[in-house]
C-alpha atoms as a PDB file:
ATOM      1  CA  UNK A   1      -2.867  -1.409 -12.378  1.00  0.00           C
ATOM      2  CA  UNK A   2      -4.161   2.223 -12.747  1.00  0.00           C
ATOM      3  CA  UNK A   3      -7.346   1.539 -14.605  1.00  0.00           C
ATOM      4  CA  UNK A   4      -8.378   5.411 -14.535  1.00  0.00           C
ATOM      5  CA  UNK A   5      -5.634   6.104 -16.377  1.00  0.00           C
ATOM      6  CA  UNK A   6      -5.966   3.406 -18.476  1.00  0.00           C
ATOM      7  CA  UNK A   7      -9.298   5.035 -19.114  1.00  0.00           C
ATOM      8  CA  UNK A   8      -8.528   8.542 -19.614  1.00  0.00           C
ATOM      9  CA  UNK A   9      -5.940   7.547 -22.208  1.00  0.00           C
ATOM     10  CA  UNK A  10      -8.018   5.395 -24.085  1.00  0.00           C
ATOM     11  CA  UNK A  11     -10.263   8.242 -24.482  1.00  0.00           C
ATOM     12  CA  UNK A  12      -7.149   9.919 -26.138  1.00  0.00           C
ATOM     13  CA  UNK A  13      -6.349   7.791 -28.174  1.00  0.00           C
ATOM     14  CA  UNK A  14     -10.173   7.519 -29.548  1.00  0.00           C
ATOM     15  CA  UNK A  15     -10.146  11.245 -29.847  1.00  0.00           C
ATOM     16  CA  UNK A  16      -6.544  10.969 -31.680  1.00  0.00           C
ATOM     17  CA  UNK A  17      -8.301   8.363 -34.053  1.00  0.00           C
ATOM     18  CA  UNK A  18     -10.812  10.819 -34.861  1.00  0.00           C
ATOM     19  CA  UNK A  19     -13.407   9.521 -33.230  1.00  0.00           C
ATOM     20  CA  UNK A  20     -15.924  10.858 -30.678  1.00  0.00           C
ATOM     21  CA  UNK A  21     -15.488   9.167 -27.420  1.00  0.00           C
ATOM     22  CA  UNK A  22     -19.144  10.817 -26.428  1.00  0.00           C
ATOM     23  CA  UNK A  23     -20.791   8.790 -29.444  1.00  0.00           C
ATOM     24  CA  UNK A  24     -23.090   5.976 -27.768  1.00  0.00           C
ATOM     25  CA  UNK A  25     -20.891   2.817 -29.342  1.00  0.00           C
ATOM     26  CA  UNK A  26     -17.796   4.463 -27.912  1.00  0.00           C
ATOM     27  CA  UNK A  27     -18.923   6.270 -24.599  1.00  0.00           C
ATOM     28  CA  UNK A  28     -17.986   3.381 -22.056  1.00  0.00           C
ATOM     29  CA  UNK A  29     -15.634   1.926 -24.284  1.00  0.00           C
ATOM     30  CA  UNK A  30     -12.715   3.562 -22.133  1.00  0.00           C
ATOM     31  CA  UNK A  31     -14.450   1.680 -19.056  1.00  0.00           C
ATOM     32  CA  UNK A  32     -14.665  -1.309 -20.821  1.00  0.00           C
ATOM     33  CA  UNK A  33     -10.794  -1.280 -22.351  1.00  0.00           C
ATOM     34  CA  UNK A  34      -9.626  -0.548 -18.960  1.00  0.00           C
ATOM     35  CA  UNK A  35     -11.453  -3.982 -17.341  1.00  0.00           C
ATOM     36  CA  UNK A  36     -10.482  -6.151 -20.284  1.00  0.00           C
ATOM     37  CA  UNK A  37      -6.620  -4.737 -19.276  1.00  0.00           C
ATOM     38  CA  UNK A  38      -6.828  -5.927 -15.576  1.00  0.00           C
ATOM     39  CA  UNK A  39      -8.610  -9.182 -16.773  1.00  0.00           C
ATOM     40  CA  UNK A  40      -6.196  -9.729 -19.710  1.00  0.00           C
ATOM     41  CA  UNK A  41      -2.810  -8.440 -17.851  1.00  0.00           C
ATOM     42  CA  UNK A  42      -3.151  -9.903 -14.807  1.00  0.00           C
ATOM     43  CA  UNK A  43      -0.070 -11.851 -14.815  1.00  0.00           C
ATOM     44  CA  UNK A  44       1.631  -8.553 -14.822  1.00  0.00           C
ATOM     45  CA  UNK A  45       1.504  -8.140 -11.002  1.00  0.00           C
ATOM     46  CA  UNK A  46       3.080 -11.151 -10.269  1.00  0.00           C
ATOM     47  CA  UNK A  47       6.189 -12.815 -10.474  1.00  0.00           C
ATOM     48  CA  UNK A  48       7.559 -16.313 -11.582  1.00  0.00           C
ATOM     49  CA  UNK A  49       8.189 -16.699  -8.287  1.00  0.00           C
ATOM     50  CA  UNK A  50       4.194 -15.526  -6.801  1.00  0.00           C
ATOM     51  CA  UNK A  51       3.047 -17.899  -9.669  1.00  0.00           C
ATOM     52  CA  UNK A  52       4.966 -21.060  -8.811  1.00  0.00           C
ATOM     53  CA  UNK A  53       3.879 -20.397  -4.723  1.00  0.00           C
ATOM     54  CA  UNK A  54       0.223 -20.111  -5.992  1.00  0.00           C
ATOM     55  CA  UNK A  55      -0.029 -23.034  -8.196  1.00  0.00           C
ATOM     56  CA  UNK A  56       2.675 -25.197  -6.668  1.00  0.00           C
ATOM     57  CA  UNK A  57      -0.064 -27.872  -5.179  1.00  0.00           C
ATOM     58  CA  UNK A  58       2.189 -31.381  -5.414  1.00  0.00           C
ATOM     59  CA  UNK A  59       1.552 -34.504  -4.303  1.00  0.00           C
ATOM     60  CA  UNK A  60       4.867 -36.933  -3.259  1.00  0.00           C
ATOM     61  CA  UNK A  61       5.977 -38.982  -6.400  1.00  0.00           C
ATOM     62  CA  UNK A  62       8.583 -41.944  -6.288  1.00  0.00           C
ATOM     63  CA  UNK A  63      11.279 -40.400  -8.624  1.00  0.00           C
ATOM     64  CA  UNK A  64      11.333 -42.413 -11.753  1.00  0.00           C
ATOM     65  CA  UNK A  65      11.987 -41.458 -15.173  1.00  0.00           C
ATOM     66  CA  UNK A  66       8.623 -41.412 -16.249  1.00  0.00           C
ATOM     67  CA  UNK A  67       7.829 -37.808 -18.234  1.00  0.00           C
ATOM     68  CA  UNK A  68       4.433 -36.104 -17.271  1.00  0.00           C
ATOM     69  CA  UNK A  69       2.934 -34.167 -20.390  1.00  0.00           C
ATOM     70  CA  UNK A  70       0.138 -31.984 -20.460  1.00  0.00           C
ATOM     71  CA  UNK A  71      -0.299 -30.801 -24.253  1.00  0.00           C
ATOM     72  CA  UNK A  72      -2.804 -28.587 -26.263  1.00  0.00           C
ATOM     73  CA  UNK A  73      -3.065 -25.893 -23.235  1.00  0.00           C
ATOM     74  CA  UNK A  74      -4.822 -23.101 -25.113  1.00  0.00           C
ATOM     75  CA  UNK A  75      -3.754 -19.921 -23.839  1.00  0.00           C
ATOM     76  CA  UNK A  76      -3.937 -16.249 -25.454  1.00  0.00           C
ATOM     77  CA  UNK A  77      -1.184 -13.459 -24.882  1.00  0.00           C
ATOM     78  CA  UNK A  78      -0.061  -9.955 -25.971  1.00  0.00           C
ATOM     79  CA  UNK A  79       2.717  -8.816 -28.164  1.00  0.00           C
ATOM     80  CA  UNK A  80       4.599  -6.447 -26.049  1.00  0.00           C
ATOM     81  CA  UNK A  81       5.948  -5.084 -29.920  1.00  0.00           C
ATOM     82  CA  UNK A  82       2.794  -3.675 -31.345  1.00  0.00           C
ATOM     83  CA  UNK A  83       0.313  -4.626 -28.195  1.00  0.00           C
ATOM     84  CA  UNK A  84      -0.856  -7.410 -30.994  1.00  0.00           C
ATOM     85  CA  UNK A  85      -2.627 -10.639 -29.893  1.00  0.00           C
ATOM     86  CA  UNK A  86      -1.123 -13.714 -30.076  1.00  0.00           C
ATOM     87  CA  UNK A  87      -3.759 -16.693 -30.585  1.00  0.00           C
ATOM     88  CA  UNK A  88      -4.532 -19.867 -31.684  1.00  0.00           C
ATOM     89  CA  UNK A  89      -1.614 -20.344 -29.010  1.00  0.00           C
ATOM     90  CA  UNK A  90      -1.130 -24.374 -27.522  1.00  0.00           C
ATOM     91  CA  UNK A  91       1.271 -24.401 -25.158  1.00  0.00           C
ATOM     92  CA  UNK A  92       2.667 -27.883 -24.234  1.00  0.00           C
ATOM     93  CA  UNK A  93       4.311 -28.751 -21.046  1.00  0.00           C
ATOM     94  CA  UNK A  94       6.607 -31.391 -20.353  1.00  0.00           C
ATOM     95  CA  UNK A  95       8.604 -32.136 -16.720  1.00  0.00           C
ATOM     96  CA  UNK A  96      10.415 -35.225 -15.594  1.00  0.00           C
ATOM     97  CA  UNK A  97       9.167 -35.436 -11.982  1.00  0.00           C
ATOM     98  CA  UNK A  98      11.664 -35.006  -8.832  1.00  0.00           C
ATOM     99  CA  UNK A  99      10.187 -36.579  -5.732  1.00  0.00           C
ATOM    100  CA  UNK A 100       7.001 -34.717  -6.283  1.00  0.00           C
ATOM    101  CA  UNK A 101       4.240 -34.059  -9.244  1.00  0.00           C
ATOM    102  CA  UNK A 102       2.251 -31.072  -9.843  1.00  0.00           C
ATOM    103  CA  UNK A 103      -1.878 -31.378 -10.335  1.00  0.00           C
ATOM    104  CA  UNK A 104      -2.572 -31.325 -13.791  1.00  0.00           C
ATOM    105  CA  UNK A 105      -4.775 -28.382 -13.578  1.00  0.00           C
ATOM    106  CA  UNK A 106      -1.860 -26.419 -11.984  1.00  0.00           C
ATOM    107  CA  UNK A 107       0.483 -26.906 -15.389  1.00  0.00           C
ATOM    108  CA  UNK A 108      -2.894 -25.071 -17.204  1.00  0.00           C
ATOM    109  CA  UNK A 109      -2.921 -22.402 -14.870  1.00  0.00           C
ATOM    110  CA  UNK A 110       0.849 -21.525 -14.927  1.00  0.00           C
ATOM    111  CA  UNK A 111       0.579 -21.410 -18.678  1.00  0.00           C
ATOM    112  CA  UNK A 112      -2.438 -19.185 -18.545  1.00  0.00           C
ATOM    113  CA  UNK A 113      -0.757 -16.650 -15.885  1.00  0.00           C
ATOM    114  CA  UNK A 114       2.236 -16.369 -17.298  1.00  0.00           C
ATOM    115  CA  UNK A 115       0.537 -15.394 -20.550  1.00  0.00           C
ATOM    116  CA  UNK A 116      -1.152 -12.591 -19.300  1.00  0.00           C
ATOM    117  CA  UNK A 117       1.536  -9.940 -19.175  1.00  0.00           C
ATOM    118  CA  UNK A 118       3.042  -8.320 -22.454  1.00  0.00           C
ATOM    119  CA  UNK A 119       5.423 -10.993 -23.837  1.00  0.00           C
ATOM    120  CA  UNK A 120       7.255 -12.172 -26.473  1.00  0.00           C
ATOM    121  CA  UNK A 121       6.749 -16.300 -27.348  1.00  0.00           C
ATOM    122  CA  UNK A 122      10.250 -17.115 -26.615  1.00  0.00           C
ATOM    123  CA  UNK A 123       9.736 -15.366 -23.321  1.00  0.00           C
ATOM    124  CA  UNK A 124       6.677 -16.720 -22.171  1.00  0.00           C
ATOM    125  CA  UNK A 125       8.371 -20.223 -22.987  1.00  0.00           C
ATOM    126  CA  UNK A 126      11.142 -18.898 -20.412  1.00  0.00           C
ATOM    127  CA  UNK A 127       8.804 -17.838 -17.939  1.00  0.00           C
ATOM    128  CA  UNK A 128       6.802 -21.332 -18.024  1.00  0.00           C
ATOM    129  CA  UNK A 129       9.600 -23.360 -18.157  1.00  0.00           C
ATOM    130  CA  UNK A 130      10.788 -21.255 -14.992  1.00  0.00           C
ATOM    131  CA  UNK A 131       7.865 -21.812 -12.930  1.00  0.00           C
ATOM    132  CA  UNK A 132       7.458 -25.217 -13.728  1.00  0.00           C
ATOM    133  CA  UNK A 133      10.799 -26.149 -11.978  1.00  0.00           C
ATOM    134  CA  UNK A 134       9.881 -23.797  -9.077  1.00  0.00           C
ATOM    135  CA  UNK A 135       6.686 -25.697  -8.234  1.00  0.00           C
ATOM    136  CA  UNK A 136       7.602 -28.940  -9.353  1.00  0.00           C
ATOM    137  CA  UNK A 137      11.487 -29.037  -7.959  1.00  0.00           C
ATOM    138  CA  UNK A 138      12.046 -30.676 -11.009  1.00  0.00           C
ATOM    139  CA  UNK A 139      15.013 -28.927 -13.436  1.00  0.00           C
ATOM    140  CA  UNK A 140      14.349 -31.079 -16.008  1.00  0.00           C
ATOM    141  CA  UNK A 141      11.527 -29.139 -18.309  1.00  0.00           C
ATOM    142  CA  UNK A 142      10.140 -29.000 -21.873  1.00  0.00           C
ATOM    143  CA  UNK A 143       7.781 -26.418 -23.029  1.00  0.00           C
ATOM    144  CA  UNK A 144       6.477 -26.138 -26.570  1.00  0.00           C
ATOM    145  CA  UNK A 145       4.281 -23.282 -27.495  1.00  0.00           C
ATOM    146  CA  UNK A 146       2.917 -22.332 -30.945  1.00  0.00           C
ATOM    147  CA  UNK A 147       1.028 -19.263 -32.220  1.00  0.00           C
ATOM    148  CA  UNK A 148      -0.307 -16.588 -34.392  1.00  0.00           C
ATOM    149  CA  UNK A 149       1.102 -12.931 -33.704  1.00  0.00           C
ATOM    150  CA  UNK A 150      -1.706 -10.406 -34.989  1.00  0.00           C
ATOM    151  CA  UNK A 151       1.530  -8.313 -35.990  1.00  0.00           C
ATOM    152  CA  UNK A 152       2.189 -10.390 -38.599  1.00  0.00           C
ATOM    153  CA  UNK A 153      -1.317 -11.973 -39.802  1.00  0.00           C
ATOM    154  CA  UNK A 154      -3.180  -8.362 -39.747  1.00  0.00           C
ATOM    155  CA  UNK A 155      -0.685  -5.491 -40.303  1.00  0.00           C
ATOM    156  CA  UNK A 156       2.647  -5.609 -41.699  1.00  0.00           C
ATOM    157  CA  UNK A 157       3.476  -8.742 -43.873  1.00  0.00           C
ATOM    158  CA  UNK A 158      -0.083  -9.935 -43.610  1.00  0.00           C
ATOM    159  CA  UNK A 159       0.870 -13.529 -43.631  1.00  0.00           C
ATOM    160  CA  UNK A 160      -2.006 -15.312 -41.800  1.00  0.00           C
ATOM    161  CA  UNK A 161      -1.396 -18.567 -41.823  1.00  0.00           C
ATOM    162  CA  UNK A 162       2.626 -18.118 -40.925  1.00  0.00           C
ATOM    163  CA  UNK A 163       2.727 -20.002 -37.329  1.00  0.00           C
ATOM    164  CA  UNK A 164       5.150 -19.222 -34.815  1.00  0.00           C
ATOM    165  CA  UNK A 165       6.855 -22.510 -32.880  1.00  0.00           C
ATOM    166  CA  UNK A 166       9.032 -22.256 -30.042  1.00  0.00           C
ATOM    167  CA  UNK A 167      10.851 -24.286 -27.868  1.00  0.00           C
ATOM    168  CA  UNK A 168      12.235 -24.318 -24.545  1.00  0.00           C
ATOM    169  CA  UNK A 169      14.369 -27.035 -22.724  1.00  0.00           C
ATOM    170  CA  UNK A 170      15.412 -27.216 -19.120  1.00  0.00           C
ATOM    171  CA  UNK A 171      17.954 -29.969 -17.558  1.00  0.00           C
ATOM    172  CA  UNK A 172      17.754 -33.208 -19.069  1.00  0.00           C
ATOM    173  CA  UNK A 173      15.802 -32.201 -21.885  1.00  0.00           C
ATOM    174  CA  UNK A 174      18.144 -30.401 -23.059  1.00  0.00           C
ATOM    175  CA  UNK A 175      21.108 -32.357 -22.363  1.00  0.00           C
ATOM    176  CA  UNK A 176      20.192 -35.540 -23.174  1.00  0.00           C
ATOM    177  CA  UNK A 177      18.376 -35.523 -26.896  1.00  0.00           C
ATOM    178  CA  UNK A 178      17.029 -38.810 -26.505  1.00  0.00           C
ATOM    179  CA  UNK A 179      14.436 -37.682 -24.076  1.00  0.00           C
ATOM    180  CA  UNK A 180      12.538 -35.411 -26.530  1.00  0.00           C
ATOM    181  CA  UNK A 181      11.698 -38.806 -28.649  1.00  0.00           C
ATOM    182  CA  UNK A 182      10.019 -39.820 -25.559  1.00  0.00           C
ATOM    183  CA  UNK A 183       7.535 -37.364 -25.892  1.00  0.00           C
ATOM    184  CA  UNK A 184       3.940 -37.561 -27.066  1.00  0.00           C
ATOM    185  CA  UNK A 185       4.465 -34.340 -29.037  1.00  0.00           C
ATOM    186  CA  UNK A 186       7.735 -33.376 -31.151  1.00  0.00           C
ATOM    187  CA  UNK A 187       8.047 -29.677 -32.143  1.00  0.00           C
ATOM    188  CA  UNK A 188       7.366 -29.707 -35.401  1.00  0.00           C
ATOM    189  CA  UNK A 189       3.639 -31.678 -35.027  1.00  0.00           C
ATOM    190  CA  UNK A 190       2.362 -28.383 -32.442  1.00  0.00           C
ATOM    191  CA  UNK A 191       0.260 -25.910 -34.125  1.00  0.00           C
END
């Protein structure tokens, strides 16, 4: 990530504005922009693949057909559209384990990293659902996210409380229906 060009153009664009970048409110606001984009995109520099080897701490599991869950992840992300935030995002994670479980922390982090690139929701679901089966070795993989998009609740439309659900299903979860009534969550109660 080039954060002095990051910098420099942010100071464009607050000229473009009409603002003065050498005003006191706005005179390290370039510096500031630019460290909130390396915090904020850092899932940018890595792959689904990097991810999953990072977080891929499992521990050996009989293989049953018991469903691990972790729901209510909060996570933030970026509209790659209009650079908009998406919040008030939960992102739940569902995997039938295959020999092997992940640590519970490790499901938070995955959602978390994949979130920070420029995404679209049904992407990031994608992306999760991805790495999950990478680090897990499990194929079988449910992720449920739900959100607010900025684009729609500040500009445009303006519909703020119009919430976003998506949902992504891997293997068995997607094959065999019955599966989802397992769950602790069903799509429609996220959010």
């Amino acid at each position: 990530m080039d954060l002095e060009k990051i910098q420099f153009h942010i100071k464009e664009i607050i000229k473009a504005l009409g603002e003065d970048p050498d005003r006191e409110g706005l005179r390290e606001t370039p510096e500031r922009f630019a460290r909130m984009c390396a915090e904020n995109f850092a899932g940018i520099e890595l792959s689904n693949e990097q991810i999953a080897k990072i977080y891929g701490k499992t521990f050996t599991q009989e293989t049953f057909d018991d469903i691990v869950t972790v729901k209510d992840i909060e996570v933030f992300s970026f509209c790659e559209h209009h650079l908009a935030l998406m919040y008030d995002m939960k992102v739940t994670v569902s995997y039938i384990p295959n020999g092997k479980i992940l640590g519970l922390s490790k499901i938070a982090r995955i959602a978390e990293t994949a979130a920070k690139r420029l995404q679209v929701q049904e992407r990031l679901g994608n992306d999760i659902a991805e790495i999950i089966t990478l680090a897990s070795g499990s194929p079988d993989v449910a992720v449920f996210i739900s959100a607010k998009h900025s684009c729609m609740t500040s500009r445009g439309i303006k519909n703020t409380p119009a919430l976003t659900i998506t949902s992504t299903l891997r293997g068995r979860f997607k094959t065999e229906p019955d599966l989802l009534k397992r769950l602790e969550v069903k799509p429609y109660e996220i959010g």
